[in-house]
PDB file of N, CA and C in Angstrom:
ATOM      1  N   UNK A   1     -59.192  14.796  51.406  1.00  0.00           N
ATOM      2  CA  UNK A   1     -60.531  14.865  51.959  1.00  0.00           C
ATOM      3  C   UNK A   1     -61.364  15.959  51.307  1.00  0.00           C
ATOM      4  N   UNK A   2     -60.580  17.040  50.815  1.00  0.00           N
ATOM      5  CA  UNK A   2     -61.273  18.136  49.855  1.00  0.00           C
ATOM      6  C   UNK A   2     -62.104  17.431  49.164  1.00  0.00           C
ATOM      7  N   UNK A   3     -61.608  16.489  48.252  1.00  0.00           N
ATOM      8  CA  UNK A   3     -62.477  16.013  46.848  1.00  0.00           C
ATOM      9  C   UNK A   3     -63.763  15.686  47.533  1.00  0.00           C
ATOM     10  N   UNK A   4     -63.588  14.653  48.282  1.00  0.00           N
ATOM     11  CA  UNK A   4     -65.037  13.812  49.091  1.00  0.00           C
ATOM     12  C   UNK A   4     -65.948  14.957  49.429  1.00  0.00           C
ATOM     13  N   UNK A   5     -65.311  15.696  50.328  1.00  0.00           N
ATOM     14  CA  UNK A   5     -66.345  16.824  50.340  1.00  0.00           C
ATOM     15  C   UNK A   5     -67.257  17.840  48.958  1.00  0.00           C
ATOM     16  N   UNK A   6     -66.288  18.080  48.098  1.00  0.00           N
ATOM     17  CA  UNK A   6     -66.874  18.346  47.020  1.00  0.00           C
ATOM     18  C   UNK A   6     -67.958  17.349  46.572  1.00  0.00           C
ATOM     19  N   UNK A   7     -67.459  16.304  46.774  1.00  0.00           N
ATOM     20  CA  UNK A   7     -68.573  15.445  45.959  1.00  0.00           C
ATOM     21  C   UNK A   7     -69.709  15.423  46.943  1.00  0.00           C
ATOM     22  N   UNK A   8     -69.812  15.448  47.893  1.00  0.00           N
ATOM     23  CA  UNK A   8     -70.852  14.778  48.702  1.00  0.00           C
ATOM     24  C   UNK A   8     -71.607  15.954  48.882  1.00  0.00           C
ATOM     25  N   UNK A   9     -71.481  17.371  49.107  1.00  0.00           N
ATOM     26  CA  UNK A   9     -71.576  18.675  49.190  1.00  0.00           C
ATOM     27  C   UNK A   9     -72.679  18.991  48.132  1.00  0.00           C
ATOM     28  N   UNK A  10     -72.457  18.298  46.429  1.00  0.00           N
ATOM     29  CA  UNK A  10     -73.003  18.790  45.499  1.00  0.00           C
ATOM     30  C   UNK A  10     -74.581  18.069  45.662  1.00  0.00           C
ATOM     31  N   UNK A  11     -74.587  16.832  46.019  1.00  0.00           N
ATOM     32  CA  UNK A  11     -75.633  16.167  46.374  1.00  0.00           C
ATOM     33  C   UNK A  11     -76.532  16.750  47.448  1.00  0.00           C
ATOM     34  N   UNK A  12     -75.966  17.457  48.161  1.00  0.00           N
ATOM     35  CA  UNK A  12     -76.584  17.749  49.626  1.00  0.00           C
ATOM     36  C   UNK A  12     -77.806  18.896  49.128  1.00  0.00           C
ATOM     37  N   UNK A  13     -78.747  19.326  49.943  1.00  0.00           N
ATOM     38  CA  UNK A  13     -79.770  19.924  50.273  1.00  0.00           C
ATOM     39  C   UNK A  13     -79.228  21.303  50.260  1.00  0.00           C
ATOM     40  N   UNK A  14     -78.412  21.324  51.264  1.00  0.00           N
ATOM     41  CA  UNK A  14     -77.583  22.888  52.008  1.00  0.00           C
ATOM     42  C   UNK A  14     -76.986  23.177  50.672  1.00  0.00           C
ATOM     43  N   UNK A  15     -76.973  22.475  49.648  1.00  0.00           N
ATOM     44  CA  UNK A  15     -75.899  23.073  48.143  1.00  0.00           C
ATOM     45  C   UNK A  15     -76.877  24.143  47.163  1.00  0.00           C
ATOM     46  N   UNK A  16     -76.841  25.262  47.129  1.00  0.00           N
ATOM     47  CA  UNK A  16     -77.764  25.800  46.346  1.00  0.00           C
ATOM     48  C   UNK A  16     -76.911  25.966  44.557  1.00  0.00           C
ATOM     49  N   UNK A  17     -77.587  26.209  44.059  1.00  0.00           N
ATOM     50  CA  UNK A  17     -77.336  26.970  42.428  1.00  0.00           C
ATOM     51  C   UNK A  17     -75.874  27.271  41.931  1.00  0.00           C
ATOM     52  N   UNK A  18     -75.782  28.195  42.896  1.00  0.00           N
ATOM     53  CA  UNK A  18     -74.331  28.838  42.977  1.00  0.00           C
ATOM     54  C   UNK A  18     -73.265  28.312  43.616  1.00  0.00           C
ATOM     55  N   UNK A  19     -73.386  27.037  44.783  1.00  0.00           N
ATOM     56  CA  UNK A  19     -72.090  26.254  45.040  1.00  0.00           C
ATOM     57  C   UNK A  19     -72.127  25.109  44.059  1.00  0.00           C
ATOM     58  N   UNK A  20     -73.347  24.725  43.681  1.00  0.00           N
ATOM     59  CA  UNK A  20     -73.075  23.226  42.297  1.00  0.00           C
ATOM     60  C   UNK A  20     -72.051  23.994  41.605  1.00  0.00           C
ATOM     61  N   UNK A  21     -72.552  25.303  41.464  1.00  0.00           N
ATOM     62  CA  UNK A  21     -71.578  25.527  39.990  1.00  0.00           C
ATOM     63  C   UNK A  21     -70.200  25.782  40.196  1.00  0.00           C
ATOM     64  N   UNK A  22     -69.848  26.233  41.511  1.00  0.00           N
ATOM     65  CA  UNK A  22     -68.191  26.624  41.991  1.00  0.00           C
ATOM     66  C   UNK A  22     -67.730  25.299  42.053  1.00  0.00           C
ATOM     67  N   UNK A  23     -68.689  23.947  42.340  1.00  0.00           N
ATOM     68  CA  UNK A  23     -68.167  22.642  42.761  1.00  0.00           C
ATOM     69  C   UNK A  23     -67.829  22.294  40.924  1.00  0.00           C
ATOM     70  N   UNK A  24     -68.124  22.294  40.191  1.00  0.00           N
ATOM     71  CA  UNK A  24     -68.211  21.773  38.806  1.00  0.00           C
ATOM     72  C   UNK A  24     -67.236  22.614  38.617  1.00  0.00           C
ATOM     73  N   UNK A  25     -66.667  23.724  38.680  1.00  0.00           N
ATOM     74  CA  UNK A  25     -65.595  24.433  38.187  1.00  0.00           C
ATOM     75  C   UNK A  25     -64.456  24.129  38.726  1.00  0.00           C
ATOM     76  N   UNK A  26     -64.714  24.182  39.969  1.00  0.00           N
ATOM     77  CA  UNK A  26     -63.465  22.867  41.077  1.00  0.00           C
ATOM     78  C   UNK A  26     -62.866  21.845  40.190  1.00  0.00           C
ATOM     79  N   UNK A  27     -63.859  21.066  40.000  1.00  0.00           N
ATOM     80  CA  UNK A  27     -63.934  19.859  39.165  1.00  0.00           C
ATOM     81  C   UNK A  27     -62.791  19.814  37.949  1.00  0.00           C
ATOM     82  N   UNK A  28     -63.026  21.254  36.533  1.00  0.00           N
ATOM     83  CA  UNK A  28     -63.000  21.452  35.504  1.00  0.00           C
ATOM     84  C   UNK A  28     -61.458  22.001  35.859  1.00  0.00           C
ATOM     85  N   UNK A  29     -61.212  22.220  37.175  1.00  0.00           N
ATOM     86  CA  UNK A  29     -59.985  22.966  37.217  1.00  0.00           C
ATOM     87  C   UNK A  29     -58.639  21.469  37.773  1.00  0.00           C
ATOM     88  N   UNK A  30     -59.423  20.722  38.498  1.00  0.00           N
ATOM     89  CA  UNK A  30     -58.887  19.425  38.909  1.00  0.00           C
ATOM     90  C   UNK A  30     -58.189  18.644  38.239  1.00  0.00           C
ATOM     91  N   UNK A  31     -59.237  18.564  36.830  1.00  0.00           N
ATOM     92  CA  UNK A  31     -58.849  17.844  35.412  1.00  0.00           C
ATOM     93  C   UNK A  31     -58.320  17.858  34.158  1.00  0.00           C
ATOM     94  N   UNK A  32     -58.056  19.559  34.821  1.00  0.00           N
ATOM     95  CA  UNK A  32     -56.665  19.686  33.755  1.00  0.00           C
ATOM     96  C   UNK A  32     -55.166  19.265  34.218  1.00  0.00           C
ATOM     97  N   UNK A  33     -55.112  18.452  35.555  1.00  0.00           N
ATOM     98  CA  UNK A  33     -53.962  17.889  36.173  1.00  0.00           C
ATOM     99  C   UNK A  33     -54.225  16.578  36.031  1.00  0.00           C
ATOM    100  N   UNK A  34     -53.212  15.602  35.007  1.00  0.00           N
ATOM    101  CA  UNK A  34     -53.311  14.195  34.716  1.00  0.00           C
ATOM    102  C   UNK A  34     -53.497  13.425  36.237  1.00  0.00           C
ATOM    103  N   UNK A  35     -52.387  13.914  36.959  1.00  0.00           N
ATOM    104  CA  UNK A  35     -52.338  12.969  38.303  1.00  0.00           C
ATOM    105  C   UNK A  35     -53.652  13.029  39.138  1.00  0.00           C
ATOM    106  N   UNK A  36     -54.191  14.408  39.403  1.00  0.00           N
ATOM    107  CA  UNK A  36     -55.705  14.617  39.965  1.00  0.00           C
ATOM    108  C   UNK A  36     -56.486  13.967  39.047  1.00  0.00           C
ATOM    109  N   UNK A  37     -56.526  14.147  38.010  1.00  0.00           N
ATOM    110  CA  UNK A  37     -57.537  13.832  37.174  1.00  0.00           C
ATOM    111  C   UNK A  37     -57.851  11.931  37.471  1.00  0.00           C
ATOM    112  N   UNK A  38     -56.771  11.537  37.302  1.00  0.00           N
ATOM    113  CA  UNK A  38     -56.625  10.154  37.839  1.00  0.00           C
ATOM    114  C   UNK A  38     -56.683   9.566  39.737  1.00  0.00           C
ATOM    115  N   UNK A  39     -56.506  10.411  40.276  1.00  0.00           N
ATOM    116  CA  UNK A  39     -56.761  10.350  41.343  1.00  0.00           C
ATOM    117  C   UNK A  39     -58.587  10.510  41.501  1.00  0.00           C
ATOM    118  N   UNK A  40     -59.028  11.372  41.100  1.00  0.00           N
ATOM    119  CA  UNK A  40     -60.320  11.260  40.933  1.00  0.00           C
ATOM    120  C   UNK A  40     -61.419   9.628  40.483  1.00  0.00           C
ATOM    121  N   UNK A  41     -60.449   9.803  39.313  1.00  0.00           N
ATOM    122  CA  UNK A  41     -61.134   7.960  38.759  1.00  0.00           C
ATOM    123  C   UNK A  41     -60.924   6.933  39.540  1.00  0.00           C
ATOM    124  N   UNK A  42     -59.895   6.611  39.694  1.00  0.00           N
ATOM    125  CA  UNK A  42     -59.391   5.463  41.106  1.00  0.00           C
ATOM    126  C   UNK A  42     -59.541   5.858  42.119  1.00  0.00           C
ATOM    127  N   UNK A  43     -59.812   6.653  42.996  1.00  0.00           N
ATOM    128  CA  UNK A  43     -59.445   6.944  44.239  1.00  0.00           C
ATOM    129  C   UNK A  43     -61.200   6.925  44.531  1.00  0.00           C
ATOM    130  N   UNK A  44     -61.762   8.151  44.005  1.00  0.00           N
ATOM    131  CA  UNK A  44     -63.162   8.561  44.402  1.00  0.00           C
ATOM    132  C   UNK A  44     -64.049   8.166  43.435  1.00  0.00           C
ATOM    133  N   UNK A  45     -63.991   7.390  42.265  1.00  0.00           N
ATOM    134  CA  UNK A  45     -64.931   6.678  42.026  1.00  0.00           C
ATOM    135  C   UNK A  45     -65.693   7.690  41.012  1.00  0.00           C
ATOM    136  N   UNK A  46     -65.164   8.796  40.449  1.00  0.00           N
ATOM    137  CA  UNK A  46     -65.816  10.381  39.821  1.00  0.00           C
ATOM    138  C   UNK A  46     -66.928   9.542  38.981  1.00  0.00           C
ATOM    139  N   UNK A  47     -66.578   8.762  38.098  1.00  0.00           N
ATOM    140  CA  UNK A  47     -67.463   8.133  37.183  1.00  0.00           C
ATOM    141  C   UNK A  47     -68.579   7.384  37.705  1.00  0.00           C
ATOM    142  N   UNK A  48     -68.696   6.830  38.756  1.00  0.00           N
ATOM    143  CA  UNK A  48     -69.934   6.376  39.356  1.00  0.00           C
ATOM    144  C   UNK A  48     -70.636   7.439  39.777  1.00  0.00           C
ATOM    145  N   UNK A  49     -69.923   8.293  40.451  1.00  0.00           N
ATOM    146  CA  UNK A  49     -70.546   9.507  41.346  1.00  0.00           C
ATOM    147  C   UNK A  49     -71.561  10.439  39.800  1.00  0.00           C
ATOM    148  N   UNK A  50     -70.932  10.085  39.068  1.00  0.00           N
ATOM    149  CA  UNK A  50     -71.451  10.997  37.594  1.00  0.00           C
ATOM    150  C   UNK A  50     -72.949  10.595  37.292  1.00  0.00           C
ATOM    151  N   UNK A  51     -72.920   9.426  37.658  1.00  0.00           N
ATOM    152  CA  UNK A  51     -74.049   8.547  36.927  1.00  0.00           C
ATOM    153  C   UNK A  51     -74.926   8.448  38.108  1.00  0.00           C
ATOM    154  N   UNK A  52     -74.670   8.271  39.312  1.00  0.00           N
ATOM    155  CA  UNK A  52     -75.404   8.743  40.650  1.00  0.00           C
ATOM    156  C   UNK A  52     -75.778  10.322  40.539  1.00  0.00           C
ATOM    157  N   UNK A  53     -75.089  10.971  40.176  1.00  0.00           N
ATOM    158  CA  UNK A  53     -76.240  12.510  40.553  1.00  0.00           C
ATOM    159  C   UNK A  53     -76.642  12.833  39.334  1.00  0.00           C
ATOM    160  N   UNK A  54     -76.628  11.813  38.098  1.00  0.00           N
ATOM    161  CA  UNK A  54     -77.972  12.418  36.754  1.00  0.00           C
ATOM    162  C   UNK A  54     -78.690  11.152  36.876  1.00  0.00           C
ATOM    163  N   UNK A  55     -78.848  10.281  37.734  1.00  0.00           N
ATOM    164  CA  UNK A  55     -79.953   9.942  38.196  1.00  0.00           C
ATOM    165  C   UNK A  55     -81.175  10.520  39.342  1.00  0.00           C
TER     166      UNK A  55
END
């Protein structure tokens, strides 16, 4: 449930400057683990979510 929250967190209003960037480092730290890293793609969808918040 961590991840979801990260993701949904970065989108939010209440997210200023300085939690995007702890959330993106979260992220950068996630994906140096093959199994997270893949849990991310299948599970939560990371690659849609990518293309949803640089829209």
């Amino acid at each position: 449930y961590g991840i979801k929250l990260l993701l949904s967190l970065f989108g939010s209003v209440i997210a200023d400057q300085e939690t995007r960037k702890y959330i993106l480092l979260s992220f950068r730290a996630i994906l140096q683990h093959r199994s997270l890293a893949n849990d991310l793609y299948v599970r939560q969808n990371l690659h849609s979510w990518i293309v949803l918040t640089l829209q």
